[in-house]
Protein backbone atom coordinates (compact mmCIF):
# COMPACT_ATOMS: atom_id res chain seq x y z
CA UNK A 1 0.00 0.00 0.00
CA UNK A 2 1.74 3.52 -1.03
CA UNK A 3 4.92 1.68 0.34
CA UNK A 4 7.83 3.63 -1.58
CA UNK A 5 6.06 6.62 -0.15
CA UNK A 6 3.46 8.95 -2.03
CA UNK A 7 0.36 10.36 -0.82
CA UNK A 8 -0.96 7.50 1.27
CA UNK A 9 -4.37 7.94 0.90
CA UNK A 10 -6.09 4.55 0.55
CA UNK A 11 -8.31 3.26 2.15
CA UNK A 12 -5.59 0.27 3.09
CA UNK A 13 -3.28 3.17 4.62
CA UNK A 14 -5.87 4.54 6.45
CA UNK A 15 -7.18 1.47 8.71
CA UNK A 16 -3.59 0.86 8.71
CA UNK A 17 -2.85 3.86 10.82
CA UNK A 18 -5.28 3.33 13.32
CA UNK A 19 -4.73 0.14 14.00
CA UNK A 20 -1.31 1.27 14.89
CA UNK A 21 -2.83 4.10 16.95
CA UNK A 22 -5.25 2.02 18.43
CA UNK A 23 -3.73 -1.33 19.16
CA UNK A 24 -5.66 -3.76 21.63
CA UNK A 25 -8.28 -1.55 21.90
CA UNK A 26 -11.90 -2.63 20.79
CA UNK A 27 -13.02 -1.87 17.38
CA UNK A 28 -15.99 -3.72 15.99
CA UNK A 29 -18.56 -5.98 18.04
CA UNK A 30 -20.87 -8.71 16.73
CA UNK A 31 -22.79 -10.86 18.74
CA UNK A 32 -20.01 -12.44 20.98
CA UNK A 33 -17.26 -11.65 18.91
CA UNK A 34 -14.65 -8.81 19.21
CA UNK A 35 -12.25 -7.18 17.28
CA UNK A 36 -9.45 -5.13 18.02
CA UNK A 37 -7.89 -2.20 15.63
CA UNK A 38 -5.21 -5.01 15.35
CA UNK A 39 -6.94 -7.83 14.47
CA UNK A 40 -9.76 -6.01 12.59
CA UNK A 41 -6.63 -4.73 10.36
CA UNK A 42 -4.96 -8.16 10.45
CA UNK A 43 -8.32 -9.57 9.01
CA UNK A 44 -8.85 -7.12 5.84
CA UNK A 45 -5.17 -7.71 4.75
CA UNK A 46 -6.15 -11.84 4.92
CA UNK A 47 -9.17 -11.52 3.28
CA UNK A 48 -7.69 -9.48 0.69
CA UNK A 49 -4.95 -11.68 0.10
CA UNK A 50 -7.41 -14.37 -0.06
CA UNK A 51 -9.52 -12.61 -2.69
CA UNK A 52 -5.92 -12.27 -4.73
CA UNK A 53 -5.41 -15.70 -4.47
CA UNK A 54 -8.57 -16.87 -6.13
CA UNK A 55 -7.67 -15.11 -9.35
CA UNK A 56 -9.38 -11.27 -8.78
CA UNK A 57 -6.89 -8.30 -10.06
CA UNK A 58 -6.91 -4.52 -8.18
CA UNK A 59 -9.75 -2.98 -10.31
CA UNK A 60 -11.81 -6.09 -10.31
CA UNK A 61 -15.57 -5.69 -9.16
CA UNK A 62 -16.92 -7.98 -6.23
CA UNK A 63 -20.44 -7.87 -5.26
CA UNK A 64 -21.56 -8.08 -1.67
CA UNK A 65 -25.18 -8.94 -0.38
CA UNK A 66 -25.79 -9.37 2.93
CA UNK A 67 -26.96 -8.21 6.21
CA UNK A 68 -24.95 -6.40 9.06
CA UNK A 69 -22.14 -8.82 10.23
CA UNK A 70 -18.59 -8.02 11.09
CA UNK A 71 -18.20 -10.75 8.27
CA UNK A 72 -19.65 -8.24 5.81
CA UNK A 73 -17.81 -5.45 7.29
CA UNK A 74 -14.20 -7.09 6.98
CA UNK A 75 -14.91 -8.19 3.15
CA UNK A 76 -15.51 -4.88 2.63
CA UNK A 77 -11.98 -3.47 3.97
CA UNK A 78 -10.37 -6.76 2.53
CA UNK A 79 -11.80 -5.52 -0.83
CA UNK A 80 -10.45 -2.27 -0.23
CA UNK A 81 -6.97 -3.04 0.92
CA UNK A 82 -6.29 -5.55 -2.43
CA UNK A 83 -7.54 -2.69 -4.85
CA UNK A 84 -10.86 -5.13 -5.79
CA UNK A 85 -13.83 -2.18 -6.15
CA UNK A 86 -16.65 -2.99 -3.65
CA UNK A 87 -20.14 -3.21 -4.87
CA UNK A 88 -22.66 -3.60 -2.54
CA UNK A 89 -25.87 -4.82 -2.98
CA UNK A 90 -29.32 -4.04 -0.87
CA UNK A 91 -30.36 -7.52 0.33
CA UNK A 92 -33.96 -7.05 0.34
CA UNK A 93 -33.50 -7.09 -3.58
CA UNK A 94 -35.29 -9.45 -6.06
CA UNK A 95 -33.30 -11.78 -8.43
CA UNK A 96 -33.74 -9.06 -11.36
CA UNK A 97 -32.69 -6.32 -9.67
CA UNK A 98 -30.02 -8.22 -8.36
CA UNK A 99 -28.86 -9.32 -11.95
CA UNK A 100 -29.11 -5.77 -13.07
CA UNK A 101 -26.17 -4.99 -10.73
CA UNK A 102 -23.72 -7.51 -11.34
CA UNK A 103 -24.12 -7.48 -14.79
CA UNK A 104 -23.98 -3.51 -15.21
CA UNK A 105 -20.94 -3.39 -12.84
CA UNK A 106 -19.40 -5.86 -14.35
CA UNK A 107 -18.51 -7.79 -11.18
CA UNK A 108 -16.18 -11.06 -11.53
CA UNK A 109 -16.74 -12.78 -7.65
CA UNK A 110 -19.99 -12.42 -5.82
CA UNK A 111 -20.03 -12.53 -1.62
CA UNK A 112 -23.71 -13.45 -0.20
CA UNK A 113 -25.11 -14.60 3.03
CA UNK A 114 -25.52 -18.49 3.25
CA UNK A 115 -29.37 -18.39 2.91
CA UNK A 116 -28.92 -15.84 -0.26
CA UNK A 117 -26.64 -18.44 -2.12
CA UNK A 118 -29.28 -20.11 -3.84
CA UNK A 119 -31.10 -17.07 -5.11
CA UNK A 120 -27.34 -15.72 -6.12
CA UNK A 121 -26.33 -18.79 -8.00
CA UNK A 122 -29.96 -18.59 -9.91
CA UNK A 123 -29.16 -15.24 -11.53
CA UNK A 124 -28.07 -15.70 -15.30
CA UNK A 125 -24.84 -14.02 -14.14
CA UNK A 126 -23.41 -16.32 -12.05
CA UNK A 127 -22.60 -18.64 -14.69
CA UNK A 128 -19.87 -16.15 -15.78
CA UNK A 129 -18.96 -15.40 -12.20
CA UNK A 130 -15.30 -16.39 -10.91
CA UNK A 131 -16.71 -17.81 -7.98
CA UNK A 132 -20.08 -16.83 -5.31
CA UNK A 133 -18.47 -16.98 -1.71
CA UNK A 134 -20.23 -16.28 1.32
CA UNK A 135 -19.60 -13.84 4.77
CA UNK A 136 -19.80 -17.08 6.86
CA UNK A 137 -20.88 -20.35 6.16
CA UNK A 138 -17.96 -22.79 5.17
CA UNK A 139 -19.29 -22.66 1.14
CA UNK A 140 -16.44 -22.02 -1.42
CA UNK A 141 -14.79 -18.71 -0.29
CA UNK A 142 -16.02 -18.12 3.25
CA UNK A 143 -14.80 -14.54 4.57
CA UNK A 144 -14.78 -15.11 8.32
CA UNK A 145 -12.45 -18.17 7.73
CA UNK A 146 -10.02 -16.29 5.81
CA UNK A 147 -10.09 -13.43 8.08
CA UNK A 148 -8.74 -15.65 10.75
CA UNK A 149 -6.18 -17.01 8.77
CA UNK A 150 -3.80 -14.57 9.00
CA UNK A 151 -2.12 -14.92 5.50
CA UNK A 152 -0.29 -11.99 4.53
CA UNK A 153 -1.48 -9.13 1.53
CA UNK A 154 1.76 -8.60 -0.58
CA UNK A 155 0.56 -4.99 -1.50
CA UNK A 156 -1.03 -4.23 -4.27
CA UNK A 157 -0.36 -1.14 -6.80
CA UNK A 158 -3.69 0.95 -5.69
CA UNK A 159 -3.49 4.74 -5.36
CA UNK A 160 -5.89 7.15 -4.15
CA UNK A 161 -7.43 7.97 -7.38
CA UNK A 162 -8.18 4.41 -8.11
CA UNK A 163 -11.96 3.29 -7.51
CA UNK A 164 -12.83 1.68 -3.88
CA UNK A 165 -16.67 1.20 -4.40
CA UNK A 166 -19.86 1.84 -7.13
CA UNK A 167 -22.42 2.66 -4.89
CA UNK A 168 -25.52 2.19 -6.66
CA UNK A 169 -28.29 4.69 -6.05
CA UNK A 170 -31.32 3.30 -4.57
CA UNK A 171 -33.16 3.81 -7.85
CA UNK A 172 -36.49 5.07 -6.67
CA UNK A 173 -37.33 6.96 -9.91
CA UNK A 174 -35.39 4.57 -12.57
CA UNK A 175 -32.88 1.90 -12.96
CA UNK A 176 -29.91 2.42 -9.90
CA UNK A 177 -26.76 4.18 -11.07
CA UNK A 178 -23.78 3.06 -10.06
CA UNK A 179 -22.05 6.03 -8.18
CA UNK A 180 -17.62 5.63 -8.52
CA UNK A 181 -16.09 6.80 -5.67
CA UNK A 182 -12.41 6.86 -5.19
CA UNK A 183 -10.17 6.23 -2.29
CA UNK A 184 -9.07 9.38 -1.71
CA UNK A 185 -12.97 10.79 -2.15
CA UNK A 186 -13.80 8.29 1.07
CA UNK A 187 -10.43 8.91 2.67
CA UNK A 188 -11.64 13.39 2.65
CA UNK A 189 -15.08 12.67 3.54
CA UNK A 190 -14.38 10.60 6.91
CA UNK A 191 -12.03 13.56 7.61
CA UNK A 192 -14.87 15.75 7.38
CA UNK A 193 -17.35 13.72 8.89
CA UNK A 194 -14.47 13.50 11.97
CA UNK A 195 -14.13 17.31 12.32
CA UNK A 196 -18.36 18.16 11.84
CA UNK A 197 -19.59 15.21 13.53
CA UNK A 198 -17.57 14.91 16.51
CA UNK A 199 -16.03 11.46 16.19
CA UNK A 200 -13.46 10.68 19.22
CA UNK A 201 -12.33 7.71 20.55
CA UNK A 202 -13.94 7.54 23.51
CA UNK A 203 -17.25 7.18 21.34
CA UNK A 204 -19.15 3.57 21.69
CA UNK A 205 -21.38 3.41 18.43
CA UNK A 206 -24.90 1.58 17.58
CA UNK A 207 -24.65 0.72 13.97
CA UNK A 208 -28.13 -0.95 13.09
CA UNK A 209 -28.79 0.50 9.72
CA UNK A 210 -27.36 -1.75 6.45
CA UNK A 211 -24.08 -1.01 6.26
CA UNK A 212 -24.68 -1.52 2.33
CA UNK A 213 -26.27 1.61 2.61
CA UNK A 214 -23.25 4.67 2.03
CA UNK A 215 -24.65 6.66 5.35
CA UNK A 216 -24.24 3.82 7.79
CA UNK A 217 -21.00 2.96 6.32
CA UNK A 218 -19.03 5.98 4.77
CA UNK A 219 -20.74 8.99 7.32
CA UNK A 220 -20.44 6.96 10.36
CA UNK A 221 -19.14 3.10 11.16
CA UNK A 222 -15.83 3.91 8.69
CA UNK A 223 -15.47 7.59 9.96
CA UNK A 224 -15.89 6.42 13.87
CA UNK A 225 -13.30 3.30 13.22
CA UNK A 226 -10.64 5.50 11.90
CA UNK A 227 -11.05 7.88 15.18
CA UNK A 228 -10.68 5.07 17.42
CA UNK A 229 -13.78 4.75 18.28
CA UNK A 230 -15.90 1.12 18.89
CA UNK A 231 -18.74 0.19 17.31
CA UNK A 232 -21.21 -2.65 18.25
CA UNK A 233 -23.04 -3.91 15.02
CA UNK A 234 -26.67 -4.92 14.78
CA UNK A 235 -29.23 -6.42 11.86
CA UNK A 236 -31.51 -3.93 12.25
CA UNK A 237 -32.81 -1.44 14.34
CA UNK A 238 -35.58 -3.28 16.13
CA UNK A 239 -36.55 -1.10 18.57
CA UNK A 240 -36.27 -2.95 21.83
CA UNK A 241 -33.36 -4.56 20.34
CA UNK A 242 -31.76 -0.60 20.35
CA UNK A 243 -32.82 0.18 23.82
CA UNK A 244 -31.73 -2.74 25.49
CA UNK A 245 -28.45 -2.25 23.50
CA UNK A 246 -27.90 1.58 24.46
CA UNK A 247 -28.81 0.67 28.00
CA UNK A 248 -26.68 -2.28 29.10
CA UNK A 249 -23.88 -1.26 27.04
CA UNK A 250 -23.78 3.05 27.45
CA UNK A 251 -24.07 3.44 24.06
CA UNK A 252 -23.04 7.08 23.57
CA UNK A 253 -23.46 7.60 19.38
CA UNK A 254 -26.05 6.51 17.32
CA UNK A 255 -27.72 7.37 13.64
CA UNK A 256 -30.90 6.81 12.58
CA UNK A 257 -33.39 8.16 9.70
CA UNK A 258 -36.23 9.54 10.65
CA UNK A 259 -38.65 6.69 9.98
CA UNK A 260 -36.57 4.93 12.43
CA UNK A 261 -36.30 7.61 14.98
CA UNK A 262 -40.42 7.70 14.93
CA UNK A 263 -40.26 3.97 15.19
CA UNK A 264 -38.14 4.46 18.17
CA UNK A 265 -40.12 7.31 20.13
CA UNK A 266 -43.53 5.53 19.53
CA UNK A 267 -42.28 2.39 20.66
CA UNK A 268 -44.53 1.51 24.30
CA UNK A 269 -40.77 0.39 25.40
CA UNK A 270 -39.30 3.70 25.19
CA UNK A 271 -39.54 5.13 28.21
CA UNK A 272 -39.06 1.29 29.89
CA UNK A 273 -35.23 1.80 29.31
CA UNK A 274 -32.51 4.30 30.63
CA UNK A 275 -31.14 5.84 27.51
CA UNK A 276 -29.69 8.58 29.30
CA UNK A 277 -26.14 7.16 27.93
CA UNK A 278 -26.65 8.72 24.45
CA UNK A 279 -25.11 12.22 23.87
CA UNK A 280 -24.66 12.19 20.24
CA UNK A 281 -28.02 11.40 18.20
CA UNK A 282 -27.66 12.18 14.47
CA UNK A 283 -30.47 11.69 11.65
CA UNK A 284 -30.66 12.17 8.48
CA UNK A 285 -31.18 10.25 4.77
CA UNK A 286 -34.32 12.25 4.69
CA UNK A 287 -36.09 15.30 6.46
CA UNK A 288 -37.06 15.26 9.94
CA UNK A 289 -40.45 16.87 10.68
CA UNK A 290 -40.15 19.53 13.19
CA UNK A 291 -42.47 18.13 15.65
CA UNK A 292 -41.10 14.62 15.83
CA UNK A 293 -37.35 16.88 16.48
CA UNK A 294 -38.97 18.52 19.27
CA UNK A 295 -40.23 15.33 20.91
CA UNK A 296 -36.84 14.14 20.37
CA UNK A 297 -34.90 16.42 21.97
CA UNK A 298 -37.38 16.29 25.00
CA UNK A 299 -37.44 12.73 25.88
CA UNK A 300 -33.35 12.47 25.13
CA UNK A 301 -32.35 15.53 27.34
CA UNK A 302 -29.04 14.85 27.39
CA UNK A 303 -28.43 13.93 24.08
CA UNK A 304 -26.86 16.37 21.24
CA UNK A 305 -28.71 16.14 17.70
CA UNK A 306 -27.13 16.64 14.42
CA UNK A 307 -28.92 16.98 11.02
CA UNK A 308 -26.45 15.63 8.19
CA UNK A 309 -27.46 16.19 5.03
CA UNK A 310 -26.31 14.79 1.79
CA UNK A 311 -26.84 11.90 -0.90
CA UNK A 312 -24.75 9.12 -2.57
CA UNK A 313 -23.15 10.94 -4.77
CA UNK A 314 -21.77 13.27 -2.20
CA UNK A 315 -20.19 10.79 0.39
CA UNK A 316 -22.70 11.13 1.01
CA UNK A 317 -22.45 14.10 4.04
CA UNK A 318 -22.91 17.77 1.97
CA UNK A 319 -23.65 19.91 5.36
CA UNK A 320 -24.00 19.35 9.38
CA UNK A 321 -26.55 21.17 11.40
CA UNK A 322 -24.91 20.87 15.16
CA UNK A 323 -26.71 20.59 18.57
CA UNK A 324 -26.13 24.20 19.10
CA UNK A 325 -27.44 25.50 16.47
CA UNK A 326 -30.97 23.22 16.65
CA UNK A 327 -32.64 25.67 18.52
CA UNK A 328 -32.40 28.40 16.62
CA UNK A 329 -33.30 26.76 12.87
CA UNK A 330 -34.70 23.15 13.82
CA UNK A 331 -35.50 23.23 10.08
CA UNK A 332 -32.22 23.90 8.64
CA UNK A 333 -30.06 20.76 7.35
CA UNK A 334 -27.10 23.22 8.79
CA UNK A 335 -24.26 24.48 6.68
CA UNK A 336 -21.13 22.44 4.51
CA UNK A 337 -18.78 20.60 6.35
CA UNK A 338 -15.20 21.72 5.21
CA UNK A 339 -14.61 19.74 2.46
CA UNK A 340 -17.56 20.87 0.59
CA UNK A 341 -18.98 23.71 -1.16
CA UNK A 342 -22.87 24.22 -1.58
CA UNK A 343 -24.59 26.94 -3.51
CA UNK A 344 -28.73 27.24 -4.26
CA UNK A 345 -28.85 28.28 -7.14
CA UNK A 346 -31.13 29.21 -10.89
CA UNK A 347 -32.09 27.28 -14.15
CA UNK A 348 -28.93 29.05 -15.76
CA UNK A 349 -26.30 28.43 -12.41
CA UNK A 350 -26.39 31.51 -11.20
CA UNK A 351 -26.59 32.07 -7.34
CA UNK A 352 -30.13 33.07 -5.99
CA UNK A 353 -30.81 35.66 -3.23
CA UNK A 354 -30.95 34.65 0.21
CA UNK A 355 -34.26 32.71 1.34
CA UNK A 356 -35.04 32.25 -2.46
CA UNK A 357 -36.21 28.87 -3.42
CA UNK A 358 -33.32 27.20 -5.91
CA UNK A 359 -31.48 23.76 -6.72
CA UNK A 360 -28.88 22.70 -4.44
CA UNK A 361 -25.57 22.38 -6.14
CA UNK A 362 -22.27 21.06 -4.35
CA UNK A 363 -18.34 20.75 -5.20
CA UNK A 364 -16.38 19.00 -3.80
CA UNK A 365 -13.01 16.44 -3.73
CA UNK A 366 -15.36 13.77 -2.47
CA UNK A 367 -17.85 13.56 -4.65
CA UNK A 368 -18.19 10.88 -6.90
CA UNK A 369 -15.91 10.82 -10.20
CA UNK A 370 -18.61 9.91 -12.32
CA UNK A 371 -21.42 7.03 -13.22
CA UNK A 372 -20.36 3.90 -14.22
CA UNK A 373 -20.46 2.88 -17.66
CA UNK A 374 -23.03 6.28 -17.92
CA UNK A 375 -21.34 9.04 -19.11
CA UNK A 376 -24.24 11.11 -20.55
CA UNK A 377 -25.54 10.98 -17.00
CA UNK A 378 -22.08 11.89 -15.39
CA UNK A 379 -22.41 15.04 -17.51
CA UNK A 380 -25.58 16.21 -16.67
CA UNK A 381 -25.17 15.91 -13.25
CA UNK A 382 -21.97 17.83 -13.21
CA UNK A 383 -23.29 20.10 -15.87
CA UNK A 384 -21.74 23.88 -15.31
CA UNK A 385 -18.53 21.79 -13.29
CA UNK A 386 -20.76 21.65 -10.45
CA UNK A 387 -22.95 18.01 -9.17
CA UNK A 388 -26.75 18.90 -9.35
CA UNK A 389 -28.11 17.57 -6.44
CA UNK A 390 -31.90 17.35 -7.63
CA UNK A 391 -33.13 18.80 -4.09
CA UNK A 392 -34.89 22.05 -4.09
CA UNK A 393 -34.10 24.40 -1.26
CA UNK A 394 -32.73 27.94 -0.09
CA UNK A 395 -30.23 29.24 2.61
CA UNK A 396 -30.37 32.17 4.96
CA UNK A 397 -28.55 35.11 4.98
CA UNK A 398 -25.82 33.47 7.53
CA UNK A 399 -25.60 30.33 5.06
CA UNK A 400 -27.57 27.74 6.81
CA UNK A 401 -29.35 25.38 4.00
CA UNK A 402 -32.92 24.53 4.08
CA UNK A 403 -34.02 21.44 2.10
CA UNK A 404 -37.64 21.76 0.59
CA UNK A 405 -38.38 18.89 -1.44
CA UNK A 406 -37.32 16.69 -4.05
CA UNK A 407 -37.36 18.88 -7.53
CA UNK A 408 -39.52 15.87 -8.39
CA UNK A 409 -41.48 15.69 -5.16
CA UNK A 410 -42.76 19.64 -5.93
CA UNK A 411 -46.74 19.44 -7.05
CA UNK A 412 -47.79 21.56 -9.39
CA UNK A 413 -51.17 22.27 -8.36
CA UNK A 414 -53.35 24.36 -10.47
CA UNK A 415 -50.43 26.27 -11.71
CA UNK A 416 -48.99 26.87 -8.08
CA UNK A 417 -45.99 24.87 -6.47
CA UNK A 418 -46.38 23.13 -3.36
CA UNK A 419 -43.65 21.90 -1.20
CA UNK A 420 -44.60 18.22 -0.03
CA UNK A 421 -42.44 18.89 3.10
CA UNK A 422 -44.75 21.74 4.49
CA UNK A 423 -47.71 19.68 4.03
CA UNK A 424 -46.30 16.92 5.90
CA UNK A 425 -44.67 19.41 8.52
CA UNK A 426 -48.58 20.75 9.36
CA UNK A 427 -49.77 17.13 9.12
CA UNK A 428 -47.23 15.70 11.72
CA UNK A 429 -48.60 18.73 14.32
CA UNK A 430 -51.39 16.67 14.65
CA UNK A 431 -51.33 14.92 17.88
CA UNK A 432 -53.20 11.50 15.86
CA UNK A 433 -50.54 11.11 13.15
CA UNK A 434 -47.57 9.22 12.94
CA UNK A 435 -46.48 9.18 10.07
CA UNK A 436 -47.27 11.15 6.76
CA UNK A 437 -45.82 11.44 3.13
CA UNK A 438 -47.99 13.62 0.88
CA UNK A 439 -47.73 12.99 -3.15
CA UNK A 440 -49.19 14.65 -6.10
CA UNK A 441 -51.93 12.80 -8.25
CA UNK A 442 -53.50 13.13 -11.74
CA UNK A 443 -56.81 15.53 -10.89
CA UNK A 444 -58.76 16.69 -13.94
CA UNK A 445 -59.41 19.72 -12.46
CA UNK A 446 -56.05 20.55 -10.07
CA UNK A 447 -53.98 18.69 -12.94
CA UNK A 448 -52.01 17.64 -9.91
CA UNK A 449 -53.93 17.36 -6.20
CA UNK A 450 -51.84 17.21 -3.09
CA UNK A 451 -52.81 13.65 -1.61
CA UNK A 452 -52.09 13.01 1.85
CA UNK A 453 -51.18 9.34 2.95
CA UNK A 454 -51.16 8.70 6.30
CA UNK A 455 -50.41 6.59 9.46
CA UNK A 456 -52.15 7.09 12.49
CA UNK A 457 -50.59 6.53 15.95
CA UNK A 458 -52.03 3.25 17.65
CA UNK A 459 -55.33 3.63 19.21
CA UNK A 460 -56.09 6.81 17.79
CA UNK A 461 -58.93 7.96 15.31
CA UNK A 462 -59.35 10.93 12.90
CA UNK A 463 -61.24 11.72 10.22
CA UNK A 464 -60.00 13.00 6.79
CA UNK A 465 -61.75 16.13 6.96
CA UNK A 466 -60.37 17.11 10.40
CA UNK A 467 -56.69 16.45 9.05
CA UNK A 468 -57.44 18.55 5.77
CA UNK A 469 -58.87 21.21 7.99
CA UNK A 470 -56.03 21.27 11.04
CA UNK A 471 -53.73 21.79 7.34
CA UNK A 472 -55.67 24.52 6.43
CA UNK A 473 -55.70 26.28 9.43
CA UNK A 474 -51.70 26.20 9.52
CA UNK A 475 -50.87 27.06 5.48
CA UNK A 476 -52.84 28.84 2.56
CA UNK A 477 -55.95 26.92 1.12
CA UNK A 478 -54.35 25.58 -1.56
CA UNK A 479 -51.70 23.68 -0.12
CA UNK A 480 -54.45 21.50 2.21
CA UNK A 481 -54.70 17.95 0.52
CA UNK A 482 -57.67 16.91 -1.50
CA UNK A 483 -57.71 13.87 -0.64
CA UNK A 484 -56.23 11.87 2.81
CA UNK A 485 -55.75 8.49 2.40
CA UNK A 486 -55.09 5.56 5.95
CA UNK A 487 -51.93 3.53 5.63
CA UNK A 488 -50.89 1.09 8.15
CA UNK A 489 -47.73 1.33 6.81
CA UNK A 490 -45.73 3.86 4.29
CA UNK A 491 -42.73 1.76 1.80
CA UNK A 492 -39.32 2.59 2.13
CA UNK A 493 -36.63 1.34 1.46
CA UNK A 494 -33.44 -0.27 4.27
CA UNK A 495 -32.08 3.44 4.52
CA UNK A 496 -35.16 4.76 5.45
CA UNK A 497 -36.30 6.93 2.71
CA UNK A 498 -40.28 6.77 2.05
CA UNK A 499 -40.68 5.09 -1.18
CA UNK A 500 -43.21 7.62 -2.88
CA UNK A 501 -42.79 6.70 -6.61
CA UNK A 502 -45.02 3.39 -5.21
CA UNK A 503 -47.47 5.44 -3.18
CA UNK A 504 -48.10 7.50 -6.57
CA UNK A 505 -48.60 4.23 -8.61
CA UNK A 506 -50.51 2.40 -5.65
CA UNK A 507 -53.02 5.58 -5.42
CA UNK A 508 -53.20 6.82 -8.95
């Protein structure tokens, strides 16, 4: 790795350092095992040398499907150290959707869980695969035996430019893009997330989102890791599963997106457990209502929220709101962290006055280098030098960012825009609701009406009308929805994003 000297800024160099740093001291916990910076260090370099060894090259692509395990975790910094480019996979995906991704990346060796083999090996792919391995399970390349081999990575000619991972966007309005980020990008954006998020090493982390997700992984587990920090790994954050976690073990750091956080705080368990450990709550991956913020902070007193911001393509973390500045702009997603520059700006790229609504547009030596294998894409999202974010939002006069909507979320009813977020924001005031996501639909009249879909909170009733009318008494006629519609449930997908291209073509 970088040995005759250079810029040493690989991912490989990187754990490398802090395992020196950090020794014998814990790094990564799953279910009764435990591993030290050393040995978590000791393990990538086997597994990568393993990987070598069955016939992948630096720049080959390797697959990875699978839930949370330090298995998972370990092939992915094996992958990195040996130069092979990390693709990971969402495991709640079908056999097409899988087969999309391996054959658009490209990828030569697939690594599964055991009970995902069979649906692996069934893809048309696999017949051209080197080999399909699994994260533990004694099959044909098995990652947590090779990890504890101990075998030695002769090291490989990677440099900081050179891919680490395609990160494939979660594909909620078309076919998922595969994102290339480089070594160095990652290597800057954990510095950042460090400095803006208040990583130390004193820090014991809950990581229960899917670490093939970029925020679990690239804003916080790798991030945390490289400050020393320990990290006790989860499936999933079930929510007495959390508490009893954060309790018995003083959990002190934990993310969560909003859906989760709600999950969480209307949970009958929640105030069964002392949580009084946690002082560093962050959310993010989508917007936080007010409301559900304010019960936050109440019932976690001693806690200190961030807001991070961002998207794939960014690292994904674009800007930071911190627990000091929450109670002045609860609303705000904050301002950039200091490796990245955000402007709202016009149609033609030119910068828009303060607290005028505008695309958010970002630069930055993180970012993604491009799309694989898409380059007509890649250049209309960097159009004018600068990535295009798609969000729609404004900032203050002090610089603080507010995120709006989606550009594609806006309804355009009967000629006006309306921001689903401020819809949702009145709807969540409502002391019934639990959850809401509001959509546009085809109206002959409206062209597009603002539809309401909502969740109630358990054992509570309300009628449409009264939630159309509590709207209407908080914004301008027009924005109230035309239509409420009962859920038991909203879709999203594992990073917690609410899935509304399928609430538009359930309700249409």
């Amino acid at each position: 790795m970088n040995q005759h000297g250079g810029a040493q800024d690989t991912l490989g160099d990187t754990l490398r350092r802090a395992a020196r740093k950090h020794r014998d001291r814990p790094a990564l916990a799953f279910r009764d095992r435990t591993w030290t910076f050393e040995e978590l260090y000791g393990a990538a370099q086997s597994v990568g040398a393993n990987l070598l060894a069955r016939g992948l090259n630096p720049g080959d692509r390797v697959a990875a499907c699978g839930r949370n395990t330090d298995a998972y975790f370990i092939a992915w910094l094996g992958c990195a150290a040996a130069g092979l480019v990390h693709v990971p996979v969402n495991f709640g995906l079908t056999a097409e959707e899988v087969s999309y991704i391996v054959r658009q990346s490209g990828a030569r060796a697939m690594l599964c869980d055991a009970e995902r083999l069979p649906l692996m090996r069934s893809i048309p792919e696999a017949d051209r695969l080197s080999f399909v391995g699994t994260f533990e399970g004694d099959q044909e390349f098995d990652v947590l035996a090779a990890a504890r081999r101990g075998d030695a990575l002769a090291a490989p000619p990677i440099r900081g430019d050179d891919l680490a991972q395609l990160q494939y966007t979660s594909g909620t309005t078309a076919a998922p893009k595969g994102a290339m980020v480089t070594h160095r990008g990652l290597f800057i954006h954990y510095l950042a997330c460090i400095h803006d998020l208040d990583f130390e090493a004193r820090d014991r982390c809950l990581a229960a989102l899917p670490l093939y997700h970029t925020a679990q992984t690239h804003a916080y587990t790798m991030p945390q890791t490289l400050s020393g920090a320990m990290t006790r790994l989860i499936q999933g954050p079930e929510p007495e599963r959390v508490f009893e976690i954060v309790a018995a073990e003083r959990i002190n750091s934990f993310f969560a997106p909003p859906t989760v956080w709600i999950s969480l705080l209307r949970h009958p368990a929640f105030d069964s457990y002392d949580l009084s450990s946690l002082e560093k709550v962050y959310y993010g991956a989508s917007i936080m209502p007010v409301p559900v913020l304010e019960e936050l902070r109440r019932r976690l007193p001693n806690a200190g929220l961030y807001n991070v911001y961002g998207q794939t393509e960014v690292g994904p973390v674009a800007t930071v709101l911190r627990p000091e500045e929450h109670e002045a702009r609860p609303a705000s997603a904050g301002r950039p962290v200091i490796t990245v520059e955000t402007r709202i700006v016009d149609e033609h790229l030119h910068d828009v006055p303060a607290g005028t609504l505008g695309e958010i547009v970002h630069r930055s030596p993180q970012l993604l280098v491009g799309y694989w294998e898409r380059p007509d894409e890649t250049e209309a999202a960097f159009r004018g030098g600068w990535f295009h974010s798609g969000d729609l939002g404004y900032a203050d006069a002090e610089g603080y960012i507010y995120v709006v909507d989606r550009v594609r979320d806006v309804i355009n009813t009967g000629g006006v825009l309306v921001a689903s977020r401020e819809v949702e924001e009145a709807l969540f005031s409502h002391p019934a609701v639990s959850e809401a996501a509001v959509i546009a639909l085809p109206d002959p009249k409206w062209i597009e009406a603002v539809v309401a879909v909502v969740v109630l909170r358990q054992g509570m009733e309300v009628e449409a009308a009264t939630l159309i009318e509590h709207v209407r008494g908080r914004l301008a006629a027009h924005k109230a929805p035309k239509r409420v519609i009962f859920a038991d449930s909203l879709p999203r997908n594992a990073s917690g994003k609410i899935l509304k291209r399928e609430l538009r073509q359930q309700h249409s």
